[in-house]
PDB file of N, CA and C in Angstrom:
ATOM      1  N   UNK A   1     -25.691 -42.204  -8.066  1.00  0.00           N
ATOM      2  CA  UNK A   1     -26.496 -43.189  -7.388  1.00  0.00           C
ATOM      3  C   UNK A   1     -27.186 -44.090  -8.400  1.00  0.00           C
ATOM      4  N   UNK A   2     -27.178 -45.306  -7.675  1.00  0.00           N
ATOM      5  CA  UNK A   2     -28.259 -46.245  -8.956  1.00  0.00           C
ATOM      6  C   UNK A   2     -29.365 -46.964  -7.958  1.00  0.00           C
ATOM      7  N   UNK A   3     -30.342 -48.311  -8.845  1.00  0.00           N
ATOM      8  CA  UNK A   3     -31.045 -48.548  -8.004  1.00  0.00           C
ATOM      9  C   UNK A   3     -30.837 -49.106  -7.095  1.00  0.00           C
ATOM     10  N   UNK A   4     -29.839 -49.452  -6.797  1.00  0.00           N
ATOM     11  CA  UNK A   4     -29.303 -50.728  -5.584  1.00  0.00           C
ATOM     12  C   UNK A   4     -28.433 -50.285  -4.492  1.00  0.00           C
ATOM     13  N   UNK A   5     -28.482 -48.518  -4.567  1.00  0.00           N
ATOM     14  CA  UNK A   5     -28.314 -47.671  -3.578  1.00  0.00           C
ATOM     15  C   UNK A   5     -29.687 -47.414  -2.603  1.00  0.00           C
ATOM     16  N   UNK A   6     -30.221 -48.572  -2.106  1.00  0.00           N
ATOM     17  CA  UNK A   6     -31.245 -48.450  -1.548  1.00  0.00           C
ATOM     18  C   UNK A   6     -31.204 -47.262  -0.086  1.00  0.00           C
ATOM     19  N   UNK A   7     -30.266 -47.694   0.720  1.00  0.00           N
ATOM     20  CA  UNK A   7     -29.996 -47.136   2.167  1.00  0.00           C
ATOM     21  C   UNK A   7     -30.136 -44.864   1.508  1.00  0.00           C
ATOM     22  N   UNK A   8     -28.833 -45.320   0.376  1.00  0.00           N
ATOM     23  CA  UNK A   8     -28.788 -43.499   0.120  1.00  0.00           C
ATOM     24  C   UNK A   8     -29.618 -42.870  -0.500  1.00  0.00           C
ATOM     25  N   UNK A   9     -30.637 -43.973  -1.019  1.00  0.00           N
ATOM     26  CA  UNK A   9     -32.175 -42.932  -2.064  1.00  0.00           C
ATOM     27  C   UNK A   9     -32.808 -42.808  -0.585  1.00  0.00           C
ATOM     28  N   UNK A  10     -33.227 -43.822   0.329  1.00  0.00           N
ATOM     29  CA  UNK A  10     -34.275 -43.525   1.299  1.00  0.00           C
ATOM     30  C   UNK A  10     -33.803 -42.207   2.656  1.00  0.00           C
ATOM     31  N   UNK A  11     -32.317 -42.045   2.126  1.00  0.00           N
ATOM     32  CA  UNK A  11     -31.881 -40.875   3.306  1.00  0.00           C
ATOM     33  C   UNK A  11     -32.531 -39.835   2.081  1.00  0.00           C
ATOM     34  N   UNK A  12     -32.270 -39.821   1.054  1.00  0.00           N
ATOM     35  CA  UNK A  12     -32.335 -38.606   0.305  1.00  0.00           C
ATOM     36  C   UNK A  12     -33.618 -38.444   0.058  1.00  0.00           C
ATOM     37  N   UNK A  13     -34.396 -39.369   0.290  1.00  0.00           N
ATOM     38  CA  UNK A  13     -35.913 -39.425  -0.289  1.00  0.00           C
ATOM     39  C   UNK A  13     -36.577 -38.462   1.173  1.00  0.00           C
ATOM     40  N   UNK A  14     -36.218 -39.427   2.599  1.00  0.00           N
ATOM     41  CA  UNK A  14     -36.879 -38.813   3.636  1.00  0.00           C
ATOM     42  C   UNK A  14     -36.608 -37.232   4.067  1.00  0.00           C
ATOM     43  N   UNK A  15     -35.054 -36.852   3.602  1.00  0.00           N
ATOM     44  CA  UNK A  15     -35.046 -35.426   3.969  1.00  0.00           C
ATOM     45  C   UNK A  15     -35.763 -34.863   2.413  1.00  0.00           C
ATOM     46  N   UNK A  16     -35.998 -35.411   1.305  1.00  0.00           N
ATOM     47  CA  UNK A  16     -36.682 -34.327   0.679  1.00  0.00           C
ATOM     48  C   UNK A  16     -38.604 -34.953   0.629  1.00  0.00           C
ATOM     49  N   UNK A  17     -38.489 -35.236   1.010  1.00  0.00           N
ATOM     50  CA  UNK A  17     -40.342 -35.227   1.034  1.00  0.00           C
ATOM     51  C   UNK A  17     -40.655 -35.956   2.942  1.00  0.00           C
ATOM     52  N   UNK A  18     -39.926 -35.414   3.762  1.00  0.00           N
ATOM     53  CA  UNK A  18     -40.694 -35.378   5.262  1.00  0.00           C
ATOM     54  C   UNK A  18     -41.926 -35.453   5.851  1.00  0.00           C
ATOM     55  N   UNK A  19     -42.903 -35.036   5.148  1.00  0.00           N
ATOM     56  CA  UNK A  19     -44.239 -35.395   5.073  1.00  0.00           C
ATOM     57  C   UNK A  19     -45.565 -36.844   4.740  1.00  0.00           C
ATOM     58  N   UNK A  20     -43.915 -37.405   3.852  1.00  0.00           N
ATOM     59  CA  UNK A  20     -44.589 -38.584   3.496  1.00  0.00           C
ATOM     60  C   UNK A  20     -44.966 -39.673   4.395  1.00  0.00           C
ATOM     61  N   UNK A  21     -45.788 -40.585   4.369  1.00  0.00           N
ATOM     62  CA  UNK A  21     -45.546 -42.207   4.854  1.00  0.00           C
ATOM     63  C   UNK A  21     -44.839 -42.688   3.712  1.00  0.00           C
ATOM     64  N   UNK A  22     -43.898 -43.583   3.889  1.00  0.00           N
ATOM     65  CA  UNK A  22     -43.473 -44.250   2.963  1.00  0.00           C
ATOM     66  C   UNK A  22     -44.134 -45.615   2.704  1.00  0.00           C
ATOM     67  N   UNK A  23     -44.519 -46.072   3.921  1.00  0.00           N
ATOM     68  CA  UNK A  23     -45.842 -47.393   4.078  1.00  0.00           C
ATOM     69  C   UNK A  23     -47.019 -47.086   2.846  1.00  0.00           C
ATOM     70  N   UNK A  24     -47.400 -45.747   2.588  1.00  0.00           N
ATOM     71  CA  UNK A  24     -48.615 -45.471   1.527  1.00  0.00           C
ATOM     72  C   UNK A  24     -48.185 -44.686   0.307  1.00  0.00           C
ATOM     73  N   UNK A  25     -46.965 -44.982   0.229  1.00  0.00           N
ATOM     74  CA  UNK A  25     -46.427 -44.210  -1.479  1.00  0.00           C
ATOM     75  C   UNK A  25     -46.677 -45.387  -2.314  1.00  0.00           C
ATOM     76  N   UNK A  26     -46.967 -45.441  -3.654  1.00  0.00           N
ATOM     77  CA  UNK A  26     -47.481 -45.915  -5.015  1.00  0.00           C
ATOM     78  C   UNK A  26     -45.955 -46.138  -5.249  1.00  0.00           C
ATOM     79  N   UNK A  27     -45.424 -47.272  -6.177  1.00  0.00           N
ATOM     80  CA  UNK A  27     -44.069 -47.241  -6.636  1.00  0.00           C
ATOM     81  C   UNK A  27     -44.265 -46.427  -7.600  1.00  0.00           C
ATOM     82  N   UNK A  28     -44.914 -46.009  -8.581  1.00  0.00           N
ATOM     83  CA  UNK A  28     -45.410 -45.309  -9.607  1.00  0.00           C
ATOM     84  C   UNK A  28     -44.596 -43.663  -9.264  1.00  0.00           C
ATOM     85  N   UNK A  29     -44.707 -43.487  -8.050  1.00  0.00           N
ATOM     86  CA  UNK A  29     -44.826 -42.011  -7.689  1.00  0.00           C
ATOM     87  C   UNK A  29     -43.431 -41.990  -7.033  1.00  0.00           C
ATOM     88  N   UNK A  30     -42.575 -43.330  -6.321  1.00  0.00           N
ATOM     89  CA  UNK A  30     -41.714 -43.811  -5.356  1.00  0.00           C
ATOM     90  C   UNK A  30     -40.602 -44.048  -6.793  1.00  0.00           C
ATOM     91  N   UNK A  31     -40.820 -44.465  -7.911  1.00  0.00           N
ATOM     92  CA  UNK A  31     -39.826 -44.865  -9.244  1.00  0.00           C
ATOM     93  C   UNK A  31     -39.756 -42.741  -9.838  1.00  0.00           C
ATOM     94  N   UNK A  32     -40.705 -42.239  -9.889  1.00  0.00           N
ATOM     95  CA  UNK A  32     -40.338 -40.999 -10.023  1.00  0.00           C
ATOM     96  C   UNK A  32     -39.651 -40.175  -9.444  1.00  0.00           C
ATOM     97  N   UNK A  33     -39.805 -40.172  -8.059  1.00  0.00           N
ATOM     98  CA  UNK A  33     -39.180 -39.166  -6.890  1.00  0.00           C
ATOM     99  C   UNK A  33     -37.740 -40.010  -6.651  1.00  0.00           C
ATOM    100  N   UNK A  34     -37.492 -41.110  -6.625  1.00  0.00           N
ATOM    101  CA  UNK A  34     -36.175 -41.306  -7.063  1.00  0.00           C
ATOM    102  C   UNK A  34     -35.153 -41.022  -7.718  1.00  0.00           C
ATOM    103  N   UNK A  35     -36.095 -41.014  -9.465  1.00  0.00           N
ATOM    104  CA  UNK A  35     -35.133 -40.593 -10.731  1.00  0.00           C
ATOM    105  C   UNK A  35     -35.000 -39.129 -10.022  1.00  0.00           C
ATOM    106  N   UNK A  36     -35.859 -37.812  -9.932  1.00  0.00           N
ATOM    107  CA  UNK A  36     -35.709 -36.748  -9.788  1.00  0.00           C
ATOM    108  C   UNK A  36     -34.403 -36.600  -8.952  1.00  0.00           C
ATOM    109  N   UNK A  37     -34.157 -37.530  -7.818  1.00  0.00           N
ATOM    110  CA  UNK A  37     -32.405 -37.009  -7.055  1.00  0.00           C
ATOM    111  C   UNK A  37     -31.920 -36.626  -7.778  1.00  0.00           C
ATOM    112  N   UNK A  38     -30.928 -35.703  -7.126  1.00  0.00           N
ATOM    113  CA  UNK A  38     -29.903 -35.305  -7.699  1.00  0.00           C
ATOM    114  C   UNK A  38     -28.798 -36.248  -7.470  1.00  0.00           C
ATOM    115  N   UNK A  39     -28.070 -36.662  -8.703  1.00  0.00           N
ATOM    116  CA  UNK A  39     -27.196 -37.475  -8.155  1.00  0.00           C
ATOM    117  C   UNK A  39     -27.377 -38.895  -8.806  1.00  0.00           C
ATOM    118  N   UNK A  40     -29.342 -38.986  -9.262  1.00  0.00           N
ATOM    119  CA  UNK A  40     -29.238 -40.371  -9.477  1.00  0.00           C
ATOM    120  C   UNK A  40     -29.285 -40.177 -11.032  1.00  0.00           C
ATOM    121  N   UNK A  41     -28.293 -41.661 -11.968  1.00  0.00           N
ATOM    122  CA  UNK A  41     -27.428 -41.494 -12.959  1.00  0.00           C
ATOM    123  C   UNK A  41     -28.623 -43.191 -13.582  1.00  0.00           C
ATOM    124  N   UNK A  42     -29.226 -43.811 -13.173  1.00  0.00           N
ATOM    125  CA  UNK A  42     -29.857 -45.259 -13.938  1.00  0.00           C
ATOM    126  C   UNK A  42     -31.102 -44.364 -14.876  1.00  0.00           C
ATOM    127  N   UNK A  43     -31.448 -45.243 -15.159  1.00  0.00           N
ATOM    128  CA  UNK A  43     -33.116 -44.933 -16.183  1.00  0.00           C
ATOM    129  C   UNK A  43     -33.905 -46.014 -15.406  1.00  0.00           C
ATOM    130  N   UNK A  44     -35.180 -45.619 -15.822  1.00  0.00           N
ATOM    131  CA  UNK A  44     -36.262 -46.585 -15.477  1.00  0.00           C
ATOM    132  C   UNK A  44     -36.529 -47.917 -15.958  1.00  0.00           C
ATOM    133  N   UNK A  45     -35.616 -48.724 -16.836  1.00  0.00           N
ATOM    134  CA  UNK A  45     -35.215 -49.667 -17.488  1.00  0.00           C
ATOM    135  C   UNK A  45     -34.631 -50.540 -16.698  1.00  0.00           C
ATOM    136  N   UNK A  46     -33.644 -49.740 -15.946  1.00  0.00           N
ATOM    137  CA  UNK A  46     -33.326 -50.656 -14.610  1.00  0.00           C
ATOM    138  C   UNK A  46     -33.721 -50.882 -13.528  1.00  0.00           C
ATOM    139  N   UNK A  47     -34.938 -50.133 -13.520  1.00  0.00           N
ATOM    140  CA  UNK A  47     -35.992 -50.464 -12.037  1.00  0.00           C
ATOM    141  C   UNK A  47     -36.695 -51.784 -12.410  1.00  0.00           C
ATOM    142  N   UNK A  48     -37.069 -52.272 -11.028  1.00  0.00           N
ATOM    143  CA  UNK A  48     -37.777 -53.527 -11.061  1.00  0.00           C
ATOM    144  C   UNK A  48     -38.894 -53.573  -9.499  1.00  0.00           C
ATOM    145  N   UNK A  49     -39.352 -53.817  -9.534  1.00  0.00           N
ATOM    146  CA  UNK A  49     -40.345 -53.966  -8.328  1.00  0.00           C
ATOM    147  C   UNK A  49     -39.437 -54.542  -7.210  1.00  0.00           C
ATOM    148  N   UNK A  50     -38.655 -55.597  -7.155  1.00  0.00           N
ATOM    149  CA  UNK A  50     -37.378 -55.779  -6.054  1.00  0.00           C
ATOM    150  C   UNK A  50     -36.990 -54.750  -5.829  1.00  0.00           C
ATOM    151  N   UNK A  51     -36.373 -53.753  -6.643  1.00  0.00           N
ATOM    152  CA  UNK A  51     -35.937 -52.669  -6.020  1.00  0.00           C
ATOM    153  C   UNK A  51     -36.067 -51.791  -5.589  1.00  0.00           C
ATOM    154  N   UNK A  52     -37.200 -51.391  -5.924  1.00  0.00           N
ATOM    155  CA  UNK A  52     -38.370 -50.356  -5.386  1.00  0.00           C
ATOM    156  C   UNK A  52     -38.974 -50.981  -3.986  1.00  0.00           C
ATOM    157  N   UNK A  53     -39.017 -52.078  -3.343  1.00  0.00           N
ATOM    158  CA  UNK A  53     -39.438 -52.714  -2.518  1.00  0.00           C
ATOM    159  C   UNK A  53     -38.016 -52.530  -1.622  1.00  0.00           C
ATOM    160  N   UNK A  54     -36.927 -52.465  -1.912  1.00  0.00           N
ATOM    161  CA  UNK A  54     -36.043 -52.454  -1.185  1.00  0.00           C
ATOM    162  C   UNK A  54     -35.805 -51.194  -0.768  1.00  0.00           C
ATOM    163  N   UNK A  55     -35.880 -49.899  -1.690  1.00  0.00           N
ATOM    164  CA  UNK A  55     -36.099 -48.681  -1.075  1.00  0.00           C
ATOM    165  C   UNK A  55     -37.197 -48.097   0.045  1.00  0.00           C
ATOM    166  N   UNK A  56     -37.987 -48.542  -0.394  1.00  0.00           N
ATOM    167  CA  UNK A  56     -39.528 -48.339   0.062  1.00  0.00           C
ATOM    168  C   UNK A  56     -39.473 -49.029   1.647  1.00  0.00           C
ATOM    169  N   UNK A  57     -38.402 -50.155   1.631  1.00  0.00           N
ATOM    170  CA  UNK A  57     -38.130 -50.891   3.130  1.00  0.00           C
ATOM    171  C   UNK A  57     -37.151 -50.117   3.810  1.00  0.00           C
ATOM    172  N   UNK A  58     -36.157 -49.402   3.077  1.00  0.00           N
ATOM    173  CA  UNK A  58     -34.874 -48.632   3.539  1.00  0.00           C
ATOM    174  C   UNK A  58     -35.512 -47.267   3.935  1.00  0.00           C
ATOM    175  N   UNK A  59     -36.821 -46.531   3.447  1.00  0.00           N
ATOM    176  CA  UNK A  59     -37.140 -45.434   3.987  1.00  0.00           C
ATOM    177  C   UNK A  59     -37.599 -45.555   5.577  1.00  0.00           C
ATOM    178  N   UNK A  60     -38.603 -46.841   4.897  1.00  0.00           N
ATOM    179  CA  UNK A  60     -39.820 -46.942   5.935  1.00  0.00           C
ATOM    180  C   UNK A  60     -38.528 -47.431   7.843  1.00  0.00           C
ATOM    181  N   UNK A  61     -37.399 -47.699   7.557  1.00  0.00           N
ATOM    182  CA  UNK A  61     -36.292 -48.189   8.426  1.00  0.00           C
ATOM    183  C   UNK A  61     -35.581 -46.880   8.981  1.00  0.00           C
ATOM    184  N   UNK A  62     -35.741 -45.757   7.943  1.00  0.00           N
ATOM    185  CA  UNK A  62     -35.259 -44.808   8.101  1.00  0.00           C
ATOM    186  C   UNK A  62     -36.195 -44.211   8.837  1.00  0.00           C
ATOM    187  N   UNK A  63     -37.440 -43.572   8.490  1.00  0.00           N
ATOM    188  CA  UNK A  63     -38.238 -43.290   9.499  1.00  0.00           C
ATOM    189  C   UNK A  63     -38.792 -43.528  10.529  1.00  0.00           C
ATOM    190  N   UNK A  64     -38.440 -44.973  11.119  1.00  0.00           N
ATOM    191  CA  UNK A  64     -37.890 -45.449  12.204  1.00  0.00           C
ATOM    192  C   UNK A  64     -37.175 -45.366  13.450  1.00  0.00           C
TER     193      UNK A  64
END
């Protein structure tokens, strides 16, 4: 996975932290719990606030 797998971090994000709002996660904390997937292969070099905004929209769609 990389960052522009937005749709498959926010499936993988919502079944592993279910508890969350995704409306009140920090990208700070949202760029960490990303890298941790299993599966995901980028560094934090290639994050950018676009993309973190695009996940953060793909969860919040998911929990929907």
């Amino acid at each position: 996975m990389k960052w522009t797998d937005s749709l498959e971090i926010a499936i993988q994000l919502s079944e592993a932290h279910p508890e969350v709002d995704p409306t009140r996660l920090n990208f700070v904390d949202l760029m960490t719990w990303v890298m941790a997937l299993p599966g995901f292969e980028e560094s934090e070099s290639h994050c950018g606030e676009k993309k973190l905004e695009a996940i953060q929209q793909a969860w919040i769609d998911e929990v929907e």
